[in-house]
C-alpha atoms as a PDB file:
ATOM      1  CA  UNK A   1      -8.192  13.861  11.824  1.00  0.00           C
ATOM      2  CA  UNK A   2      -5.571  15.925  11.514  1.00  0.00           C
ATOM      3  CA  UNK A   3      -2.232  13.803  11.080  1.00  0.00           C
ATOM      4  CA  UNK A   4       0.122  15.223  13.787  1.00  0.00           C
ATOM      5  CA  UNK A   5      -3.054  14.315  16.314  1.00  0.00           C
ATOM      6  CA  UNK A   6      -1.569  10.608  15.625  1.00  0.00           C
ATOM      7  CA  UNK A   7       1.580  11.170  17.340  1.00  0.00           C
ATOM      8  CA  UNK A   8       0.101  12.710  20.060  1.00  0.00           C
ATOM      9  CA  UNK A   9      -2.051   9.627  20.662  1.00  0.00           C
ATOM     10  CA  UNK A  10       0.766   7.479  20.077  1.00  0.00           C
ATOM     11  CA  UNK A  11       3.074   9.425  23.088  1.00  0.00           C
ATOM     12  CA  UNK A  12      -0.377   9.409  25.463  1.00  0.00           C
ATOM     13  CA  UNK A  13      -0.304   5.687  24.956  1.00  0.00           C
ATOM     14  CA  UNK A  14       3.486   4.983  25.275  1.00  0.00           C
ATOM     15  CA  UNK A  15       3.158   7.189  28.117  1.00  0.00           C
ATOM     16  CA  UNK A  16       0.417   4.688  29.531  1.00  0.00           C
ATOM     17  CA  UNK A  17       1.954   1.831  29.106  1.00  0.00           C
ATOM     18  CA  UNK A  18       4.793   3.378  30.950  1.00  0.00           C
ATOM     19  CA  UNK A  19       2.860   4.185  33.639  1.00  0.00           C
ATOM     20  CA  UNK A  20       1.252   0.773  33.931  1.00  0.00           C
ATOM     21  CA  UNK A  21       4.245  -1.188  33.936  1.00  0.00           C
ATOM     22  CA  UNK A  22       5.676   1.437  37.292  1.00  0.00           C
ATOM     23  CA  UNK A  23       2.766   0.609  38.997  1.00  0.00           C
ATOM     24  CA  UNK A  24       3.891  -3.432  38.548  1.00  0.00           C
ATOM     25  CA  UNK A  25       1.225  -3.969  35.623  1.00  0.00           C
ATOM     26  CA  UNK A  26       3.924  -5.033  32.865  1.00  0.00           C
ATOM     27  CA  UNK A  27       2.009  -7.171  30.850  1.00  0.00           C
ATOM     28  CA  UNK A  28      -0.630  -4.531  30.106  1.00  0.00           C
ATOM     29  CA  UNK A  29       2.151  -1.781  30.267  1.00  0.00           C
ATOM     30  CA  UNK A  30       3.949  -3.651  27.336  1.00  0.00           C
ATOM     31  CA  UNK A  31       0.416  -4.264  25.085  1.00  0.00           C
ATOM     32  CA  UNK A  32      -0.479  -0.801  25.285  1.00  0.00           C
ATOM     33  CA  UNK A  33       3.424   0.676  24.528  1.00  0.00           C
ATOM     34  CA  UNK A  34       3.305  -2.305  21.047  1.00  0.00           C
ATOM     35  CA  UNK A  35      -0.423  -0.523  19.907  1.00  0.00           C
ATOM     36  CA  UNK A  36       1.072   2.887  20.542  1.00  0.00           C
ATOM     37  CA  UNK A  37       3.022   1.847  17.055  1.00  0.00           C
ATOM     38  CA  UNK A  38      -0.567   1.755  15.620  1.00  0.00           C
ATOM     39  CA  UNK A  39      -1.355   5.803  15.811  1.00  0.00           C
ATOM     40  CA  UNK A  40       2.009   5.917  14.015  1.00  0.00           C
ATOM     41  CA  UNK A  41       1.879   3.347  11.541  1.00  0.00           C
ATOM     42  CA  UNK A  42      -1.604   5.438  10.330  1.00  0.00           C
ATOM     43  CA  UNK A  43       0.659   8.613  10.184  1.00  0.00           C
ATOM     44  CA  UNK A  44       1.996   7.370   7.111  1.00  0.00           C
ATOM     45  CA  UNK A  45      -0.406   4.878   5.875  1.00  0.00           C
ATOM     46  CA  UNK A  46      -3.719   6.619   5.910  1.00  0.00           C
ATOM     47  CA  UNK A  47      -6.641   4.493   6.997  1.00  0.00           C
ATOM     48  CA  UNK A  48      -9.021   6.018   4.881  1.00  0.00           C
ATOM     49  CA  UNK A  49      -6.786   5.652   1.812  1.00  0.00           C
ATOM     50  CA  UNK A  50      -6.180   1.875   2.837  1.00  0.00           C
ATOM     51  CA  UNK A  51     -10.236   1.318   3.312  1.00  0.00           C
ATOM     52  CA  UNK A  52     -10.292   2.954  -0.396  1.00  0.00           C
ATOM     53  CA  UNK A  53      -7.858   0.233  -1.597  1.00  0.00           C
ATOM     54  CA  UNK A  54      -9.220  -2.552   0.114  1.00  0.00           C
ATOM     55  CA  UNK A  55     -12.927  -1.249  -1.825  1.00  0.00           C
ATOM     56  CA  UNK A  56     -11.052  -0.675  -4.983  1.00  0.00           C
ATOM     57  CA  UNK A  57      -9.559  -4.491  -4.682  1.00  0.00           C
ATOM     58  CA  UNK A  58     -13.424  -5.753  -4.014  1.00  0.00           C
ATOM     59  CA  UNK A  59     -14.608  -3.538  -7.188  1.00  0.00           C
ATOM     60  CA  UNK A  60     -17.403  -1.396  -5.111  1.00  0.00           C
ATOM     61  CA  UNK A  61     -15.933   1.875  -6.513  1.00  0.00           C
ATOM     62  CA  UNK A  62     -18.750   3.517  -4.414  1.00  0.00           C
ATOM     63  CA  UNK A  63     -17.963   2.627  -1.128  1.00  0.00           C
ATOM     64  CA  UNK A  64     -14.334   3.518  -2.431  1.00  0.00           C
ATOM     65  CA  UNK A  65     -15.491   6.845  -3.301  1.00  0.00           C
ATOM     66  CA  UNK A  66     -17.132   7.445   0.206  1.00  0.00           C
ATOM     67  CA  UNK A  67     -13.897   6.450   2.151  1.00  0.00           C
ATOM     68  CA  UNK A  68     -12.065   8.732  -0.242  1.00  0.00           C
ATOM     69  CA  UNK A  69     -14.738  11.856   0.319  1.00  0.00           C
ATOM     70  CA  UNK A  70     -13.817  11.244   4.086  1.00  0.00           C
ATOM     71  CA  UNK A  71     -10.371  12.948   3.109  1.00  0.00           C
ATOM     72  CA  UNK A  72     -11.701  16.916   3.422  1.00  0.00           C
ATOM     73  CA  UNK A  73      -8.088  18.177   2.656  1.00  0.00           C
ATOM     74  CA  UNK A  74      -5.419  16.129   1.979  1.00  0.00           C
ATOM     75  CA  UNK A  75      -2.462  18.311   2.615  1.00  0.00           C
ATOM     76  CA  UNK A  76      -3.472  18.243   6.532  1.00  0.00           C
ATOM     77  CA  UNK A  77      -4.490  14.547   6.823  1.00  0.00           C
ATOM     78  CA  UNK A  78      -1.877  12.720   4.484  1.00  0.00           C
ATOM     79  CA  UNK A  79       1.731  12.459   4.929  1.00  0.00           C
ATOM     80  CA  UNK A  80       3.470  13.909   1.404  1.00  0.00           C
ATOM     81  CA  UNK A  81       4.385  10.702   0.191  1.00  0.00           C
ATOM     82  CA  UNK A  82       0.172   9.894  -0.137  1.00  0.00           C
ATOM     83  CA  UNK A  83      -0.550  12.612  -2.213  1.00  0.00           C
ATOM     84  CA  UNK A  84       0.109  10.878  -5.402  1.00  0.00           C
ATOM     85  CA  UNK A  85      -1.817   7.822  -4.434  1.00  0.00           C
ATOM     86  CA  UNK A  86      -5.051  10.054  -3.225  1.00  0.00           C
ATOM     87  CA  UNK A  87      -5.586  11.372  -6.733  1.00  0.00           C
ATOM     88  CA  UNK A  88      -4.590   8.366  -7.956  1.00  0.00           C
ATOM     89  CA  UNK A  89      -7.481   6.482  -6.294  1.00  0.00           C
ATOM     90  CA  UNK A  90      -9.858   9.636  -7.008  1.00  0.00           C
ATOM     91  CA  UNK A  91      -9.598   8.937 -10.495  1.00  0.00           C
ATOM     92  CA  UNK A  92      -9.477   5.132 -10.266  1.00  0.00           C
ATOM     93  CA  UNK A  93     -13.117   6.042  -8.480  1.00  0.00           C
ATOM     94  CA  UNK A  94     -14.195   8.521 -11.622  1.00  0.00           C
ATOM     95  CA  UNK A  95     -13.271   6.563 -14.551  1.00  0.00           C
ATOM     96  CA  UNK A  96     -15.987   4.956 -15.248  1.00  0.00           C
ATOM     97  CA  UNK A  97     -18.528   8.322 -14.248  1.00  0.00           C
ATOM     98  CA  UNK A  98     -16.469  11.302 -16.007  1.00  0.00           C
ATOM     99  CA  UNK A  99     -13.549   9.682 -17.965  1.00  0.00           C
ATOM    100  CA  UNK A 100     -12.212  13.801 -18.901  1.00  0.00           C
ATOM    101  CA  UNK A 101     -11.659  14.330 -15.141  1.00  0.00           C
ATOM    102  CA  UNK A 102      -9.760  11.547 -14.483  1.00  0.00           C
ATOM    103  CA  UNK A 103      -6.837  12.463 -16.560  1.00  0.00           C
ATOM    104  CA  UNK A 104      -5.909  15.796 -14.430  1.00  0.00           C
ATOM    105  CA  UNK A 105      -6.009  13.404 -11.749  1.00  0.00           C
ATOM    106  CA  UNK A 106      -3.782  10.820 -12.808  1.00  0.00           C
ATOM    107  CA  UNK A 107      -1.312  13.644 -13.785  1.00  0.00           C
ATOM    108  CA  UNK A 108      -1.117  15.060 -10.473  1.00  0.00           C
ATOM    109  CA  UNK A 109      -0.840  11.632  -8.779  1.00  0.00           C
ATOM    110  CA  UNK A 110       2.672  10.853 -11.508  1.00  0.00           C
ATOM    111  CA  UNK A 111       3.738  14.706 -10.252  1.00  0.00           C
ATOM    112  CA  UNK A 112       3.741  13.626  -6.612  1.00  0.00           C
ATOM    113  CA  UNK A 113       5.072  10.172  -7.344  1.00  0.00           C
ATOM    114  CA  UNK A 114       3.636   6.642  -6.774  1.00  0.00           C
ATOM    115  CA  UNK A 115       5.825   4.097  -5.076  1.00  0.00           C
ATOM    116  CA  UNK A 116       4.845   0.992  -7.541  1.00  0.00           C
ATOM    117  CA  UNK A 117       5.154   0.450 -10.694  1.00  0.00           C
ATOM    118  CA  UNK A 118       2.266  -1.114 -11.677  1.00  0.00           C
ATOM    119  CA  UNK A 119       0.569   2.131 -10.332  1.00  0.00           C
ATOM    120  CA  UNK A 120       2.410   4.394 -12.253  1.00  0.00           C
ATOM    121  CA  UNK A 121       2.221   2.350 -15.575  1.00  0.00           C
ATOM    122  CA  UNK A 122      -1.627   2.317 -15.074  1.00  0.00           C
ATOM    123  CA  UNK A 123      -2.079   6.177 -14.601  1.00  0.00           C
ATOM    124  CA  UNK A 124       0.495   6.739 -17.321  1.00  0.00           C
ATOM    125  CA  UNK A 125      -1.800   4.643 -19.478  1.00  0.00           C
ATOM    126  CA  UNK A 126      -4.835   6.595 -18.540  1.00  0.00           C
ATOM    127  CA  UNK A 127      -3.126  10.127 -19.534  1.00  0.00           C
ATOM    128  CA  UNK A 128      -1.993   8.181 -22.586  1.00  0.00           C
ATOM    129  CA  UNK A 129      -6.179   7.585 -22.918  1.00  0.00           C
ATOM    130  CA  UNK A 130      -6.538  11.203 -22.624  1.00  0.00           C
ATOM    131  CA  UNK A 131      -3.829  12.483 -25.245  1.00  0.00           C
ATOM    132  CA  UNK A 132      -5.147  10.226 -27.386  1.00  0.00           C
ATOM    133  CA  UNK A 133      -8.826  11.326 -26.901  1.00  0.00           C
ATOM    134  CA  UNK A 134      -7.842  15.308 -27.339  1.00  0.00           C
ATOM    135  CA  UNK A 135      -6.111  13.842 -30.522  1.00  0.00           C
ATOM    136  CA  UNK A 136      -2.442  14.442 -29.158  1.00  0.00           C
ATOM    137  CA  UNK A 137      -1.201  11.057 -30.642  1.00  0.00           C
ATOM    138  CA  UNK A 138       2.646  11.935 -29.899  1.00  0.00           C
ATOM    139  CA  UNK A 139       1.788  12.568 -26.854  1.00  0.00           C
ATOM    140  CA  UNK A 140       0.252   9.418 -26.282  1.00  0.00           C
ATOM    141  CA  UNK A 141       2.585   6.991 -28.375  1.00  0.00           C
ATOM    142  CA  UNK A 142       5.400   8.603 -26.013  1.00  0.00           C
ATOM    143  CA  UNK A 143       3.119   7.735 -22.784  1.00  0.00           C
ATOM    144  CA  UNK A 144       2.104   4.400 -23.883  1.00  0.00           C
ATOM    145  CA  UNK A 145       5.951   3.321 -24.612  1.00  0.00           C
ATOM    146  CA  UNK A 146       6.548   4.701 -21.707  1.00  0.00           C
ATOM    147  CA  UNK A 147       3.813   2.747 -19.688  1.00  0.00           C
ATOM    148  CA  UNK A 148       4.783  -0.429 -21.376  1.00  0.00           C
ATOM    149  CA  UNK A 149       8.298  -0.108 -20.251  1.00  0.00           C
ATOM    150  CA  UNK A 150       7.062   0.335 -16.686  1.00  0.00           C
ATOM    151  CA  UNK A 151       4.578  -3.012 -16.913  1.00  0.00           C
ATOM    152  CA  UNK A 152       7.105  -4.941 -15.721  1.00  0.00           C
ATOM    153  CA  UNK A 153       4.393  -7.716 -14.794  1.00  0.00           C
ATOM    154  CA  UNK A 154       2.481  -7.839 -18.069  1.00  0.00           C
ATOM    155  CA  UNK A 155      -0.693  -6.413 -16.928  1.00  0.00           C
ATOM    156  CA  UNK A 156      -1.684  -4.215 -18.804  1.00  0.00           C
ATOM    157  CA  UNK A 157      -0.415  -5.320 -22.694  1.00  0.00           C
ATOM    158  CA  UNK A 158      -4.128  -6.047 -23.788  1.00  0.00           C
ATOM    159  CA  UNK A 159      -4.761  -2.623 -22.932  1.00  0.00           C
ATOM    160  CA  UNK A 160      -1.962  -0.597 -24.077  1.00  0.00           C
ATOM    161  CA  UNK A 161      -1.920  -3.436 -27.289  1.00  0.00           C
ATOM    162  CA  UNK A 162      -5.624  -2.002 -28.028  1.00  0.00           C
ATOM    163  CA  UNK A 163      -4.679   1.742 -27.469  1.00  0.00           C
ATOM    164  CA  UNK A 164      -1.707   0.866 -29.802  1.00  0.00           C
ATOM    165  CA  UNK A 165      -4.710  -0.473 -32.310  1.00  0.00           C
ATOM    166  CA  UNK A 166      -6.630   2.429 -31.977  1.00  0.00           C
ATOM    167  CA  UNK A 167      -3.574   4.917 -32.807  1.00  0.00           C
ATOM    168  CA  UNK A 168      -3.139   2.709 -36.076  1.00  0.00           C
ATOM    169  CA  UNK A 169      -6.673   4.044 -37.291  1.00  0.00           C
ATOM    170  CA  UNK A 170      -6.580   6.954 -39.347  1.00  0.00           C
ATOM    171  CA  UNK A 171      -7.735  10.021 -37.753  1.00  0.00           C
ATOM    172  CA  UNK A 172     -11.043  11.534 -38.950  1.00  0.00           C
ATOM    173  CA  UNK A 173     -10.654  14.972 -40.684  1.00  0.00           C
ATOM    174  CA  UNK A 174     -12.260  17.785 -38.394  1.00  0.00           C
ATOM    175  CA  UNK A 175     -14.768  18.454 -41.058  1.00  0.00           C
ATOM    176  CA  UNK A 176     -16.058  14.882 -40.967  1.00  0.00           C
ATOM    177  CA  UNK A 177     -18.195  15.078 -38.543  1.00  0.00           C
ATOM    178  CA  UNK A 178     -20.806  17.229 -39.729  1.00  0.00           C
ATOM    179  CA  UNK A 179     -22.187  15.575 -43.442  1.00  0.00           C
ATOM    180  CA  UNK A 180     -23.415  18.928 -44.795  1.00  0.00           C
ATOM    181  CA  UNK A 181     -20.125  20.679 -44.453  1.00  0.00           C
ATOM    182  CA  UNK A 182     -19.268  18.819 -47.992  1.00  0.00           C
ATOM    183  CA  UNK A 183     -21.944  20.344 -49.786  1.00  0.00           C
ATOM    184  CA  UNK A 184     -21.382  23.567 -48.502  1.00  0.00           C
ATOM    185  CA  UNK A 185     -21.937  26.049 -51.695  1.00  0.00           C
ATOM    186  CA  UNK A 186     -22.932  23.120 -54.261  1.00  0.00           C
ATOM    187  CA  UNK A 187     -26.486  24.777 -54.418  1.00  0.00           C
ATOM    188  CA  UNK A 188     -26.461  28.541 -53.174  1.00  0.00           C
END
């Protein structure tokens, strides 16, 4: 639904309840002009990106996922400031399908902005996941101090402690990974 369809609801209603309490039905008139702030509050609180949260909270990425599909383009049916927190939920939903896709995601959602902190230190961990898997390890020592700083709550230190571990480890020499490359003109 588009999102400007919401206030037109909520002015039909207020409206209503208008016209009910003229016509000496006040009680009614005042219910329906207090769930007229409903249509409104959805303007800039999605429904279908709360559903996704409350599926996200219960760990059923799936049904997550299908709530989010329900979002055909998010421009028309989100309010700006939800555009960071729609591809921040899409790749909350991939991670654990297609790990590469989720970093694009997670960068768009820190270009748009999320509100909390603990959301921003998470996605800034998961790009710091990704510079770290394309071997970009300044990158990702620069993200990971920077998602520390912004896990105000302590959340997340196992994690960025073990991402910390894993930039300790020396990195493997391109050539590595293919044994015969060694060899290579010992017996031609």
């Amino acid at each position: 639904m588009n999102k400007y369809i919401k206030f037109v609801i909520a002015a039909l209603m207020i409206a209503g309840g208008v016209y009910l309490m003229m016509n000496r039905n006040i009680g009614w008139g005042v219910v329906v002009v207090i769930l007229s702030a409903l249509p409104i509050l959805l303007f800039f609180k999605n429904e279908y990106i709360l559903l996704a949260f409350w599926f996200l909270r219960k760990q059923n990425m799936a049904k997550a996922a299908k709530w989010l599909s329900k979002i055909t383009s998010y421009p028309t049916q989100l309010h700006r400031s939800q555009f960071g927190y729609f591809h921040y939920l899409q790749g909350l939903t991939l991670a654990q399908e297609s790990p590469q896709k989720m970093e694009p995601l997670m960068k768009k959602a820190l270009g748009y902005g999320l509100n909390m902190k603990h959301d921003r230190a998470m996605a800034t961990l998961n790009v710091a996941a990704g510079a770290l898997q394309k071997g970009k390890r300044q990158e990702a020592v620069k993200l990971l101090e920077e998602a520390k700083r912004l896990d105000t709550a302590g959340m997340m230190t196992e994690q960025i402690k073990m991402m910390k571990d894993q930039l300790k480890m020396p990195s493997m020499q391109k050539h590595l990974h293919n044994p015969n490359m060694r060899n290579r003109g010992k017996f031609s």
